[in-house]
PDB file of N, CA and C in Angstrom:
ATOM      1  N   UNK A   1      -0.606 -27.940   9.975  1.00  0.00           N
ATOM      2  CA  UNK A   1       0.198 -27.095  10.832  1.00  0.00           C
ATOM      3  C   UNK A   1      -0.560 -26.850  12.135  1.00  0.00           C
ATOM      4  N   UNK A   2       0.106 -26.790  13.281  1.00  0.00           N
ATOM      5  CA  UNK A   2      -0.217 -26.506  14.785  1.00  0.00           C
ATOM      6  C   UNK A   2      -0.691 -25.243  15.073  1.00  0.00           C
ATOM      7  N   UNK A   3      -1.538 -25.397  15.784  1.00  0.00           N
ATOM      8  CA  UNK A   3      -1.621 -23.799  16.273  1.00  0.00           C
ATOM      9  C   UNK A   3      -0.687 -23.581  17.412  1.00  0.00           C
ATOM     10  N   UNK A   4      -0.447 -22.132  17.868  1.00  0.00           N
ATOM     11  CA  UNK A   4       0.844 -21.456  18.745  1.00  0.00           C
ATOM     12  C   UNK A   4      -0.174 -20.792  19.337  1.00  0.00           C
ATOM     13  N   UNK A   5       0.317 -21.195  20.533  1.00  0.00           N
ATOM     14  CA  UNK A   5      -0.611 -20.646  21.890  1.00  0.00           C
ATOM     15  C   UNK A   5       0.138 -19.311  21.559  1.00  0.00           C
ATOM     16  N   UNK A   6      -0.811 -18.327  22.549  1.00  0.00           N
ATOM     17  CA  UNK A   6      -0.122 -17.215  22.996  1.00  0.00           C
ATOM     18  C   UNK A   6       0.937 -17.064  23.609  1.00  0.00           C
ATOM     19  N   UNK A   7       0.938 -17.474  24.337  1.00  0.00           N
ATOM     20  CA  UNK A   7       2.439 -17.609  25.549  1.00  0.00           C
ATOM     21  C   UNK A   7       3.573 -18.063  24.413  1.00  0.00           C
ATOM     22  N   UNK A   8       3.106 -19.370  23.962  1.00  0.00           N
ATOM     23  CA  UNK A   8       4.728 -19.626  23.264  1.00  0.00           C
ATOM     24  C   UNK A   8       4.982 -18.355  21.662  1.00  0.00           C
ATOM     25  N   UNK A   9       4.091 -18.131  21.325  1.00  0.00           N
ATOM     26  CA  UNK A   9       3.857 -16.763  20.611  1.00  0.00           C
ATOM     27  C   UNK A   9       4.784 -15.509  20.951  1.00  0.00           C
ATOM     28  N   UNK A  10       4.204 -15.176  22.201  1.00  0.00           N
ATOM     29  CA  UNK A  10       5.547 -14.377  22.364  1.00  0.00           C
ATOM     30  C   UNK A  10       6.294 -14.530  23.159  1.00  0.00           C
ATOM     31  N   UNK A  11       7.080 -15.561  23.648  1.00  0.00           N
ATOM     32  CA  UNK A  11       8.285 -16.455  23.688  1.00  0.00           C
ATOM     33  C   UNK A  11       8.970 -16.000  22.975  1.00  0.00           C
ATOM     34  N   UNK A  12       8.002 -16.554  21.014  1.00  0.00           N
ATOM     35  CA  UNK A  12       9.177 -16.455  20.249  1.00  0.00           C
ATOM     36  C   UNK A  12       9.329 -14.942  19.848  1.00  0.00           C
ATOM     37  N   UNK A  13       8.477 -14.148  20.017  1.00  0.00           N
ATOM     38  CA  UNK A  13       8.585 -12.895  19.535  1.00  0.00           C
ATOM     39  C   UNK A  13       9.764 -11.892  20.262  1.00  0.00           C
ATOM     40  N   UNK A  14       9.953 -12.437  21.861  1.00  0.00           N
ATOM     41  CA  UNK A  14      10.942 -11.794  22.766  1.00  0.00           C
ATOM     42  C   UNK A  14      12.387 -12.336  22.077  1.00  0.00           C
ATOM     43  N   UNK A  15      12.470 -13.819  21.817  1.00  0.00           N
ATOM     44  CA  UNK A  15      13.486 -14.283  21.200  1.00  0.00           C
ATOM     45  C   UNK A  15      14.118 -13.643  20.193  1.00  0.00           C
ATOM     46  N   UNK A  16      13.388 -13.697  19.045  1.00  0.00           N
ATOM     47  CA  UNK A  16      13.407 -12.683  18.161  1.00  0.00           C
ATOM     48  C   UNK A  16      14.222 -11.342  18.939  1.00  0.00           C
ATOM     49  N   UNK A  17      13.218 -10.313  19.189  1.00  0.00           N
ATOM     50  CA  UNK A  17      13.544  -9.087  19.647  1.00  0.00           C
ATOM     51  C   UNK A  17      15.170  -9.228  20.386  1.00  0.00           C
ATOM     52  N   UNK A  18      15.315 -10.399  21.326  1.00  0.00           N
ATOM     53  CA  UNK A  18      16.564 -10.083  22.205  1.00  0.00           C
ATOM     54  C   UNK A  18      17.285 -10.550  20.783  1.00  0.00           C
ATOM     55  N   UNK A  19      17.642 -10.901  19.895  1.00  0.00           N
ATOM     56  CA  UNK A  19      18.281 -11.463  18.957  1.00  0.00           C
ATOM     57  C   UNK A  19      18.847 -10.190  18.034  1.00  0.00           C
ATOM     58  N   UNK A  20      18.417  -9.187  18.444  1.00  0.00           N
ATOM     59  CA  UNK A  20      18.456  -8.178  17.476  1.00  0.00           C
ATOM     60  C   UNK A  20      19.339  -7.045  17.536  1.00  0.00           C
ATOM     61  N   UNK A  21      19.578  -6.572  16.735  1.00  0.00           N
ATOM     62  CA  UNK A  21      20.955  -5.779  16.832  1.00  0.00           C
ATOM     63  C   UNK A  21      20.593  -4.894  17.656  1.00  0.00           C
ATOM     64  N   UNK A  22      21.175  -3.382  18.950  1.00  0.00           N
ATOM     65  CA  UNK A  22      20.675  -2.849  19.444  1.00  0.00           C
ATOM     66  C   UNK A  22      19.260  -1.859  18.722  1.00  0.00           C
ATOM     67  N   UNK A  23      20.595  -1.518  17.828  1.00  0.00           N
ATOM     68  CA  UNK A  23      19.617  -0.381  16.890  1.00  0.00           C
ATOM     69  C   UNK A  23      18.760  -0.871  16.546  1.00  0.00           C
ATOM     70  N   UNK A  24      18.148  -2.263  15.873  1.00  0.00           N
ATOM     71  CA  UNK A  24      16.880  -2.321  15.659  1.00  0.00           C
ATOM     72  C   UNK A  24      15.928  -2.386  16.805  1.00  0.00           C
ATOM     73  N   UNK A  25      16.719  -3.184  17.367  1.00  0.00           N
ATOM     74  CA  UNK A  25      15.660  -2.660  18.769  1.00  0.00           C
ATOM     75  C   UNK A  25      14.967  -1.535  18.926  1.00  0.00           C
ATOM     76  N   UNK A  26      15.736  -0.448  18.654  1.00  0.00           N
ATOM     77  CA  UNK A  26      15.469   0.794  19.534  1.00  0.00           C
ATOM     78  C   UNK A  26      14.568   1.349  18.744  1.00  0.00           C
ATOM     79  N   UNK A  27      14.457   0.879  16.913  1.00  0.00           N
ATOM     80  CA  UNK A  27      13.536   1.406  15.894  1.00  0.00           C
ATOM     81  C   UNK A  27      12.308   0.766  16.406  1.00  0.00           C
ATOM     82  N   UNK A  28      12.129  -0.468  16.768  1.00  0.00           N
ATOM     83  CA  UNK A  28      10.459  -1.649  17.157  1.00  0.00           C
ATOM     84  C   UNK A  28      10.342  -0.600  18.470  1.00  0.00           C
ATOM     85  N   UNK A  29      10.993  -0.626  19.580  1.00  0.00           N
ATOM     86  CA  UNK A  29      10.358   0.242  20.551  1.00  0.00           C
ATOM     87  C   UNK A  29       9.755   1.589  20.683  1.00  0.00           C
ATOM     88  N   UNK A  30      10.847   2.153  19.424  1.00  0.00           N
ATOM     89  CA  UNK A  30       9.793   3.770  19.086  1.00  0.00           C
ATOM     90  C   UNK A  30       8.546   3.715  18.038  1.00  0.00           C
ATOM     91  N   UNK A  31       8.496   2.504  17.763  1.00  0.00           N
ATOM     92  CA  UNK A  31       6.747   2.405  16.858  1.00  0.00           C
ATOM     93  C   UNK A  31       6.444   1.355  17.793  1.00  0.00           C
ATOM     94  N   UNK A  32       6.810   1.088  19.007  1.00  0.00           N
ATOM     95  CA  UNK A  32       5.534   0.224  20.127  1.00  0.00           C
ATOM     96  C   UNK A  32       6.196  -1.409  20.209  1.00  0.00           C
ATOM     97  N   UNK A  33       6.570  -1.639  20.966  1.00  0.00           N
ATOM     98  CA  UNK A  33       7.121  -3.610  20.866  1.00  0.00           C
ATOM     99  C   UNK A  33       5.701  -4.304  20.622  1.00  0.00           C
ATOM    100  N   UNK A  34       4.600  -3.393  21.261  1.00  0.00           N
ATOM    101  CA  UNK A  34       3.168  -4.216  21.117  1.00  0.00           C
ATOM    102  C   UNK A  34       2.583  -4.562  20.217  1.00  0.00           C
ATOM    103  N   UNK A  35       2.571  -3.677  19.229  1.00  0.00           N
ATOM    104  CA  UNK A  35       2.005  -3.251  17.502  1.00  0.00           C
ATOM    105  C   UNK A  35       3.315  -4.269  16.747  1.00  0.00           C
ATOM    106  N   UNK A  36       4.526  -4.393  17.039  1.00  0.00           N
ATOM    107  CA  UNK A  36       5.374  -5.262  16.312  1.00  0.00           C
ATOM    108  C   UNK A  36       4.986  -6.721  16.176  1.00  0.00           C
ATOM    109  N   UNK A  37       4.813  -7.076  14.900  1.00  0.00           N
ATOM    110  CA  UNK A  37       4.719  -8.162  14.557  1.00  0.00           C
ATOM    111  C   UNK A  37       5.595  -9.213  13.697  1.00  0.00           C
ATOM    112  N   UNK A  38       6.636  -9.701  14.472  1.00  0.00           N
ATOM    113  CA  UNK A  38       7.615 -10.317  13.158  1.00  0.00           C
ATOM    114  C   UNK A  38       6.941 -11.411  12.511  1.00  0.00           C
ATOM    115  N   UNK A  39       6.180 -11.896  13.119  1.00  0.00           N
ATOM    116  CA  UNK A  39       5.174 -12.743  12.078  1.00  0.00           C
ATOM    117  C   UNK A  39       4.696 -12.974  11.087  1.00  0.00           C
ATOM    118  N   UNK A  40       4.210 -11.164  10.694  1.00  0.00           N
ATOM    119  CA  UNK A  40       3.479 -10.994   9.321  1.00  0.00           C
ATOM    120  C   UNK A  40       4.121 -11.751   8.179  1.00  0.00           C
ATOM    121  N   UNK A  41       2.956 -12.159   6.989  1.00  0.00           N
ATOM    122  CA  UNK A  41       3.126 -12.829   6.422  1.00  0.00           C
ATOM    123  C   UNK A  41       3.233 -11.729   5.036  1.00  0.00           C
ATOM    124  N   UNK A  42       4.819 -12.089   4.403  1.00  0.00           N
ATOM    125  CA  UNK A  42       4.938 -11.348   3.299  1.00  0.00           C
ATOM    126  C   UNK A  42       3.668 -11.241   2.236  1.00  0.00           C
ATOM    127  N   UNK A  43       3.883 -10.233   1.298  1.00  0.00           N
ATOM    128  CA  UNK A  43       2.878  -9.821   0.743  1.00  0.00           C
ATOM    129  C   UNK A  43       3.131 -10.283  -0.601  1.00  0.00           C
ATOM    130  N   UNK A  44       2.222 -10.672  -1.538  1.00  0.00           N
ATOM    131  CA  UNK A  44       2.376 -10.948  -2.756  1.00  0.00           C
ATOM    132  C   UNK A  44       3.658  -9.639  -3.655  1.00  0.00           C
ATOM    133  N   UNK A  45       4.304 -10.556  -4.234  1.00  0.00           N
ATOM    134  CA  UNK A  45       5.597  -9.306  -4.756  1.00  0.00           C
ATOM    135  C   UNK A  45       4.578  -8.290  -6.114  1.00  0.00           C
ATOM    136  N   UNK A  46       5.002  -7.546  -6.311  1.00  0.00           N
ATOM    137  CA  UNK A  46       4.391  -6.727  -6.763  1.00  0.00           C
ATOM    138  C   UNK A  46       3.684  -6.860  -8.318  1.00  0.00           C
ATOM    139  N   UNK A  47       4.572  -7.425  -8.972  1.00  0.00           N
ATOM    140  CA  UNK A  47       4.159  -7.849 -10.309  1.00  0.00           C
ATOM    141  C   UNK A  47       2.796  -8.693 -10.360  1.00  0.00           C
ATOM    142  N   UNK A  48       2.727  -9.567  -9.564  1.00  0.00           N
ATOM    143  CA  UNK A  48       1.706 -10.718  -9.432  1.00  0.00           C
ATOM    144  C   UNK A  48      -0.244  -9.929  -8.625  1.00  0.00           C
ATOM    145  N   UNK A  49       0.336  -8.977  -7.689  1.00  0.00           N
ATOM    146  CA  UNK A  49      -0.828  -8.302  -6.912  1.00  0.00           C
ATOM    147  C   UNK A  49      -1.533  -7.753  -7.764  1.00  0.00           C
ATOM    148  N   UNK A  50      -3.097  -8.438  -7.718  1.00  0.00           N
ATOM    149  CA  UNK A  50      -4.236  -7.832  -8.479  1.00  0.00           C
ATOM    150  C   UNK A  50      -5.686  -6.860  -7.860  1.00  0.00           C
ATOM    151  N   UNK A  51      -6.249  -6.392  -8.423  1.00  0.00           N
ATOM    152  CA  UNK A  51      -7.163  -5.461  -7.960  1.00  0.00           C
ATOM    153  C   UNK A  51      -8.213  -6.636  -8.329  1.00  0.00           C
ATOM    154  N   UNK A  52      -9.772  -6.146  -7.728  1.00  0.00           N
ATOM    155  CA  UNK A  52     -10.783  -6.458  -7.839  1.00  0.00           C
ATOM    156  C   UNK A  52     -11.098  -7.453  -9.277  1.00  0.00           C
ATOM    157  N   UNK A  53     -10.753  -6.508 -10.089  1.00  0.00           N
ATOM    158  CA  UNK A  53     -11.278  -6.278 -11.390  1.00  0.00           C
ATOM    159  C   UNK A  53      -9.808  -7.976 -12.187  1.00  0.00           C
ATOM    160  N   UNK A  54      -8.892  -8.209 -11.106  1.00  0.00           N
ATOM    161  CA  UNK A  54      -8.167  -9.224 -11.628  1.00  0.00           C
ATOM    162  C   UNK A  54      -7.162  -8.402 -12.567  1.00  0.00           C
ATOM    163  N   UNK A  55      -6.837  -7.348 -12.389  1.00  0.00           N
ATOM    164  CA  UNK A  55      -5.808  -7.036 -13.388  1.00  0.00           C
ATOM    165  C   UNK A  55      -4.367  -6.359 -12.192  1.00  0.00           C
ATOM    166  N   UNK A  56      -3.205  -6.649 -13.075  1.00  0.00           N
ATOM    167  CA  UNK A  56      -2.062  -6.371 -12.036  1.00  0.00           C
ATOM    168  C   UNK A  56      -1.885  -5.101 -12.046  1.00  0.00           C
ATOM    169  N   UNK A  57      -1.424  -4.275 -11.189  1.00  0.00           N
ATOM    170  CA  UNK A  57      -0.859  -3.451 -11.299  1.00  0.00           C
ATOM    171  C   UNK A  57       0.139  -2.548 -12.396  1.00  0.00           C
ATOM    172  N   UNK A  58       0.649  -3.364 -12.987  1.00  0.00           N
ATOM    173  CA  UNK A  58       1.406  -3.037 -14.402  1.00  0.00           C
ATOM    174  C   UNK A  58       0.343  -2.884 -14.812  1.00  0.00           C
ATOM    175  N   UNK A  59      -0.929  -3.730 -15.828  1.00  0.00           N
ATOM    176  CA  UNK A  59      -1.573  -4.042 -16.337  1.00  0.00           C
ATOM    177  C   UNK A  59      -2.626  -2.376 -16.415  1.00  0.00           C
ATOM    178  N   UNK A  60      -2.872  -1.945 -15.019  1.00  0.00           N
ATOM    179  CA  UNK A  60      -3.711  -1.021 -15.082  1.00  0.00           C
ATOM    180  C   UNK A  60      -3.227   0.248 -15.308  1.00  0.00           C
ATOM    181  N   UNK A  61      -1.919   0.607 -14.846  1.00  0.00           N
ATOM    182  CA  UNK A  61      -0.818   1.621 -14.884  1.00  0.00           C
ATOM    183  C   UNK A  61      -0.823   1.344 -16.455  1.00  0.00           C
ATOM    184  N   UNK A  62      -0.466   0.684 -17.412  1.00  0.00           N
ATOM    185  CA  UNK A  62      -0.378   0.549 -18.499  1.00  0.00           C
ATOM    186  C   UNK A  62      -1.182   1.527 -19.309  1.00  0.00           C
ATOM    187  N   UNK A  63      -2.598   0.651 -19.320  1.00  0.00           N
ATOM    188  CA  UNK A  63      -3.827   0.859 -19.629  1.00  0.00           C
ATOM    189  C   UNK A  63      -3.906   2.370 -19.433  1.00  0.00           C
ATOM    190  N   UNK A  64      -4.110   2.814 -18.176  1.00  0.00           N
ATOM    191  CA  UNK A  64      -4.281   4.204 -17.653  1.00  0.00           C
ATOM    192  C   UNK A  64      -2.966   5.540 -18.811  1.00  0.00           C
ATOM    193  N   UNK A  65      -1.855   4.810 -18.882  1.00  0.00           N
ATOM    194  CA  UNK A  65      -0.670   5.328 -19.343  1.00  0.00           C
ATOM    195  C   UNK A  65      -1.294   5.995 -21.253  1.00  0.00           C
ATOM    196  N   UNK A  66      -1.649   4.630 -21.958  1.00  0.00           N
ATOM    197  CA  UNK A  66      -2.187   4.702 -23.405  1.00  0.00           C
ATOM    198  C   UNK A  66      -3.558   5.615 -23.583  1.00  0.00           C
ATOM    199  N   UNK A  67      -3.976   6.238 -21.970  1.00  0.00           N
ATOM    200  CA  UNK A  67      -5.405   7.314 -22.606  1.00  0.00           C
ATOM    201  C   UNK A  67      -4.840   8.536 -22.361  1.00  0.00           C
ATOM    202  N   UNK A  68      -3.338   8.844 -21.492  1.00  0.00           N
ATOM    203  CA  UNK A  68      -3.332  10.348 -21.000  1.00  0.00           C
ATOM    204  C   UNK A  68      -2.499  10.851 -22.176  1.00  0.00           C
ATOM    205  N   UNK A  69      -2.513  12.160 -22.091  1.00  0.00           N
ATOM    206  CA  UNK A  69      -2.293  12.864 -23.211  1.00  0.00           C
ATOM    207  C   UNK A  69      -0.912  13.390 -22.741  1.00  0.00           C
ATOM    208  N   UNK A  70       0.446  12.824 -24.359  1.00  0.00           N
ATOM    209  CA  UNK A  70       1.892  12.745 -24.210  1.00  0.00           C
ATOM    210  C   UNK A  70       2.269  14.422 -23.769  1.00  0.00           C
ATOM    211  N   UNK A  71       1.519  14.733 -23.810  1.00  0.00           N
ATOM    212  CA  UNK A  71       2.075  16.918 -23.890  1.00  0.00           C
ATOM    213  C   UNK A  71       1.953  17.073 -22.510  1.00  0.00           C
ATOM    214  N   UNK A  72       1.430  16.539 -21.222  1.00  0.00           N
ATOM    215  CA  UNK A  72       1.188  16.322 -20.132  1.00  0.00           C
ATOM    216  C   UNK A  72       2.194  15.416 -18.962  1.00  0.00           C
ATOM    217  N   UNK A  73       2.106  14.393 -19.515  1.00  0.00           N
ATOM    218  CA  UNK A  73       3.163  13.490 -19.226  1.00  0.00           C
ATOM    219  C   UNK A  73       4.625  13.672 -18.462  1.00  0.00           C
ATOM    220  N   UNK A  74       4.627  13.497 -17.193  1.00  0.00           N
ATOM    221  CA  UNK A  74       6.125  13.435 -17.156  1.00  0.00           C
ATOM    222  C   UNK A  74       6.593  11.727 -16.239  1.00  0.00           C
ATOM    223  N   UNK A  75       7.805  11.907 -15.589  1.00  0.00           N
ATOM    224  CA  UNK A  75       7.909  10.497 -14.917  1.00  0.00           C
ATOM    225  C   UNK A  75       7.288  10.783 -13.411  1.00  0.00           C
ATOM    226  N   UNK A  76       7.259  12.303 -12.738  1.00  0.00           N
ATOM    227  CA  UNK A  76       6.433  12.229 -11.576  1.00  0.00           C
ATOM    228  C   UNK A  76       4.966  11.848 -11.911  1.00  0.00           C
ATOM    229  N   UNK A  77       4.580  12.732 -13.113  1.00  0.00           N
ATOM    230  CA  UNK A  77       3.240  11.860 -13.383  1.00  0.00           C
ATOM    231  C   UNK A  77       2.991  10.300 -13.514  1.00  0.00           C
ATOM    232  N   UNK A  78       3.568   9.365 -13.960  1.00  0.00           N
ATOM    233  CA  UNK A  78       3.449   8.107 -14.136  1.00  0.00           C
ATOM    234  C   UNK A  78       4.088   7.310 -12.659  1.00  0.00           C
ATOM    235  N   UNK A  79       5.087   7.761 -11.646  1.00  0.00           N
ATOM    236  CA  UNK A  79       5.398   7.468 -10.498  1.00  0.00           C
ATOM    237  C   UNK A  79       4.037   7.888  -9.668  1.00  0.00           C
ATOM    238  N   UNK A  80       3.410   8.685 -10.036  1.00  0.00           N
ATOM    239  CA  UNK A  80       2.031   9.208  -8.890  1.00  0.00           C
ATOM    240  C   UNK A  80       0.728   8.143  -9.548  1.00  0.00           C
ATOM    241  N   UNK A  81       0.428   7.840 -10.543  1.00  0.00           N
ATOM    242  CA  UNK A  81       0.073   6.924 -10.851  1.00  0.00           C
ATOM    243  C   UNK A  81       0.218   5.568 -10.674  1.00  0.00           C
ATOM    244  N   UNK A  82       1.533   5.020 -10.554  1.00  0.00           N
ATOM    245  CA  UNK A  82       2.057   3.560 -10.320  1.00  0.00           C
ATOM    246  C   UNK A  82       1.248   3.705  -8.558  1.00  0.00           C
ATOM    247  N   UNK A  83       2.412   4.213  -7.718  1.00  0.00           N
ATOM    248  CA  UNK A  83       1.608   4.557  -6.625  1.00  0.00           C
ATOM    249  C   UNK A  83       0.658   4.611  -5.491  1.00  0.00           C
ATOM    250  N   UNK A  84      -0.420   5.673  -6.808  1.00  0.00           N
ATOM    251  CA  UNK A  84      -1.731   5.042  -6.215  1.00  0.00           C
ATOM    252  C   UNK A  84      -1.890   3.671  -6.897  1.00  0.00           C
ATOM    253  N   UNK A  85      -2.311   3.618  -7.768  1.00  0.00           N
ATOM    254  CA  UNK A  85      -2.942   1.977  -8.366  1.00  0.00           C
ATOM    255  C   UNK A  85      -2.107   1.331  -6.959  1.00  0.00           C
ATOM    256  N   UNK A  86      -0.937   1.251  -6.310  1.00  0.00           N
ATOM    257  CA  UNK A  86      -0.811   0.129  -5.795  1.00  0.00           C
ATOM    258  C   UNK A  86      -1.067   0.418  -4.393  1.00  0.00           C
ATOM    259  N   UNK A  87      -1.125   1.389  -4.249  1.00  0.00           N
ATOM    260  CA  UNK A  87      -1.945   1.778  -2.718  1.00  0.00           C
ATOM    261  C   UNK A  87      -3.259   1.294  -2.373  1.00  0.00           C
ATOM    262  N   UNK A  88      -4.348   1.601  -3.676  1.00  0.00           N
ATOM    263  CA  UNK A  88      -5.011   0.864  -3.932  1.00  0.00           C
ATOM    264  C   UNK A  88      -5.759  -0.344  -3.798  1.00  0.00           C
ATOM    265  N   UNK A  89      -4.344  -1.056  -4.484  1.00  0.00           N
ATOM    266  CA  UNK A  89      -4.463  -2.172  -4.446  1.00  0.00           C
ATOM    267  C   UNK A  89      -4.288  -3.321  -3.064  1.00  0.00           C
ATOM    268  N   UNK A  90      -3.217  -2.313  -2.719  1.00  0.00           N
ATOM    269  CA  UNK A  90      -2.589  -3.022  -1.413  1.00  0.00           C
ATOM    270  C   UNK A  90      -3.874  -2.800  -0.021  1.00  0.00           C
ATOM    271  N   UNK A  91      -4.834  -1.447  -0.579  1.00  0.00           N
ATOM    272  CA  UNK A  91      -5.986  -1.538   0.657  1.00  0.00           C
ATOM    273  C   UNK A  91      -5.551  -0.415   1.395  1.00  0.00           C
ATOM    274  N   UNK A  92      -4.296   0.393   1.428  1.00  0.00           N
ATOM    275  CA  UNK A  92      -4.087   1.407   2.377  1.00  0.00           C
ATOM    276  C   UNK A  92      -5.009   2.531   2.484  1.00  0.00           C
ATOM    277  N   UNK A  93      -5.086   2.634   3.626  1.00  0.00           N
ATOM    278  CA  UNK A  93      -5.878   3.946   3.741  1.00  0.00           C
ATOM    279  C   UNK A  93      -5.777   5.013   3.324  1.00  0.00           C
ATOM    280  N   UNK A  94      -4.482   5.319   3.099  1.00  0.00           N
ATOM    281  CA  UNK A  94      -4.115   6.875   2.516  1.00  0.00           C
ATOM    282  C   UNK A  94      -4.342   6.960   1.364  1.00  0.00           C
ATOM    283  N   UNK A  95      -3.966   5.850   0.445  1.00  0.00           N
ATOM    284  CA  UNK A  95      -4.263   5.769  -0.414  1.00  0.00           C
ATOM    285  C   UNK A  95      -5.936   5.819  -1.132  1.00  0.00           C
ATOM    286  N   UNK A  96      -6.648   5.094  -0.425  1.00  0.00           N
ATOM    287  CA  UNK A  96      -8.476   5.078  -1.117  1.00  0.00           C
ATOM    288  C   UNK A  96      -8.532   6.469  -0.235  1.00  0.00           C
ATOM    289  N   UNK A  97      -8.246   7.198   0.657  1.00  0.00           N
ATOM    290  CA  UNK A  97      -8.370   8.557   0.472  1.00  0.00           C
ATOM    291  C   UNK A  97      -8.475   9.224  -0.131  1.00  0.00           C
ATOM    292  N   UNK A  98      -7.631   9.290  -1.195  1.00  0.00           N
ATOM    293  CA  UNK A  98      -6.829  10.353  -2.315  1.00  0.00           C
ATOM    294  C   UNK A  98      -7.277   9.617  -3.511  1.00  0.00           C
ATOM    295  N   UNK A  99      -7.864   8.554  -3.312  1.00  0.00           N
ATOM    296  CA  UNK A  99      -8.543   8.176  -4.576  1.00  0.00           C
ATOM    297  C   UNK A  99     -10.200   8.756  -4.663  1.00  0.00           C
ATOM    298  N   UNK A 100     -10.781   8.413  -2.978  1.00  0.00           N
ATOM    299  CA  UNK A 100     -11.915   9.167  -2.936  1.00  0.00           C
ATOM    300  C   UNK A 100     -11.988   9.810  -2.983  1.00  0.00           C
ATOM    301  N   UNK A 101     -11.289  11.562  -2.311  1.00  0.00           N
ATOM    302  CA  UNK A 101     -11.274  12.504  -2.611  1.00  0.00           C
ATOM    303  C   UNK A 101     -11.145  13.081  -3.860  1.00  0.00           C
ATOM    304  N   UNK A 102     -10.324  12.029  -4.923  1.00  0.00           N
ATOM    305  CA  UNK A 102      -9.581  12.727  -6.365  1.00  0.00           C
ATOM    306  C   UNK A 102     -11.794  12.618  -6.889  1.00  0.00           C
ATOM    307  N   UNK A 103     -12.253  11.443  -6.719  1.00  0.00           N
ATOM    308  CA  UNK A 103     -13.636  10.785  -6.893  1.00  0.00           C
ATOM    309  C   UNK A 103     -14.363  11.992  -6.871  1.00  0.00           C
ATOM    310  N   UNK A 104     -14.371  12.450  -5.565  1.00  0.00           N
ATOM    311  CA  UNK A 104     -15.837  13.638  -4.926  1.00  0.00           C
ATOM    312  C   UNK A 104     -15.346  14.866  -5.668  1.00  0.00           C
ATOM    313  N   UNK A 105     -14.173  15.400  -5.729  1.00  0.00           N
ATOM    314  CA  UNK A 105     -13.615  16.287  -5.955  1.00  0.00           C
ATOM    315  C   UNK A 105     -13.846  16.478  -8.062  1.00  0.00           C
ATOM    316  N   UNK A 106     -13.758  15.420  -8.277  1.00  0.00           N
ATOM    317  CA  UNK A 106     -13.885  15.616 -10.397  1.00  0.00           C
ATOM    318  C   UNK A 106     -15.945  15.753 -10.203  1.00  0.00           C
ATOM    319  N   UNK A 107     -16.351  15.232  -9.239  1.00  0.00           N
ATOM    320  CA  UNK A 107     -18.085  15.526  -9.382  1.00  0.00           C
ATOM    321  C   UNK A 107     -18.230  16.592  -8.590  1.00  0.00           C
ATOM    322  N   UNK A 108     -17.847  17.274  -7.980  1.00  0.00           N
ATOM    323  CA  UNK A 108     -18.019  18.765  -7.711  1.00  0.00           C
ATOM    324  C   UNK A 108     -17.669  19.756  -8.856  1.00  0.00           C
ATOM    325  N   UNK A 109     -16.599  19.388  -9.521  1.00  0.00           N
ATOM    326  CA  UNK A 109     -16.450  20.248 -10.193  1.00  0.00           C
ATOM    327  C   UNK A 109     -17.151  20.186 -11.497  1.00  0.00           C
ATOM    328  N   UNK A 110     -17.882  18.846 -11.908  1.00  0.00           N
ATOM    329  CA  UNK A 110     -18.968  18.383 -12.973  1.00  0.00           C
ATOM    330  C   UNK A 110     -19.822  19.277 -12.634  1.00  0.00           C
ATOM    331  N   UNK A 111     -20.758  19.630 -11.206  1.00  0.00           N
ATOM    332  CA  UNK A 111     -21.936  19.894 -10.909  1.00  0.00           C
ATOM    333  C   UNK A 111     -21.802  21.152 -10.787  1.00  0.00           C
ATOM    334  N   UNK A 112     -20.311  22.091 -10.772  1.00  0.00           N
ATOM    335  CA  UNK A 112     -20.327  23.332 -10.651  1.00  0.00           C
ATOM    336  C   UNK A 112     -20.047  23.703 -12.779  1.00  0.00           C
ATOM    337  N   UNK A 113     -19.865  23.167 -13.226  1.00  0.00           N
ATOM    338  CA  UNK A 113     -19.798  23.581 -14.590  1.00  0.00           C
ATOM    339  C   UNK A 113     -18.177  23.858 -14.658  1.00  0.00           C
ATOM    340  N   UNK A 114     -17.684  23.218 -13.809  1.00  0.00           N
ATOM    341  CA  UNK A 114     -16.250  23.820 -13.784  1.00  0.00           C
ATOM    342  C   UNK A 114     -15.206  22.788 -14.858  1.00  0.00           C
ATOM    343  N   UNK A 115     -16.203  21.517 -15.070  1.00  0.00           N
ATOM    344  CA  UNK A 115     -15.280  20.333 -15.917  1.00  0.00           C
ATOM    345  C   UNK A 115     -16.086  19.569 -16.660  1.00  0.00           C
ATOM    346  N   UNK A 116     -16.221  19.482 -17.786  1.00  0.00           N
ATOM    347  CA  UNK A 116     -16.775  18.943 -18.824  1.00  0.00           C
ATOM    348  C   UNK A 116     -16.551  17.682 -18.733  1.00  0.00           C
TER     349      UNK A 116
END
């Protein structure tokens, strides 16, 4: 495959854009025409996307599902779980946030005697 100069790059990207219904237009211009990329390359579908460790997303949500305790349990709990694991997985920032923080936050409360 060829490489695409810049120029003909966004050629096709204006093409695109004039091609587009108004309204979407008007959604790419209020998050920036610059930052828009119709290019990007789809992302592995969800079933198949693995973590580090090589396990899918189901796979770890699973796993995670068979240690928590059923008296606890609801479907926001297991939706906040699916979630992160795939926030995670996917690399977002907000996500390894709230994973680091959940991290610092269970060893503070180890070192204060507050959690066994």
């Amino acid at each position: 495959m060829t490489e695409i100069s810049h120029e003909e790059e966004e050629k096709r990207k204006k093409y695109i854009f004039d091609s587009m219904a108004p309204r979407r237009q008007k959604h790419i211009l209020k998050k920036g025409y610059e930052a828009w990329d119709p290019f990007i390359k789809p992302q592995d579908p969800i079933d198949i996307r693995k973590d580090v460790s090589k396990r899918t997303t189901q796979t770890l949500v699973s796993d995670f599902m068979r240690i928590c305790d059923p008296e606890t349990y609801t479907n926001e709990y297991g939706r906040g779980a699916f979630e992160l694991c795939l926030g995670i997985i996917d690399k977002d920032e907000k996500y390894i946030g709230m994973f680091e923080f959940a991290c610092w936050y269970k060893e503070l409360l180890k070192k204060e005697g507050k959690l066994e």
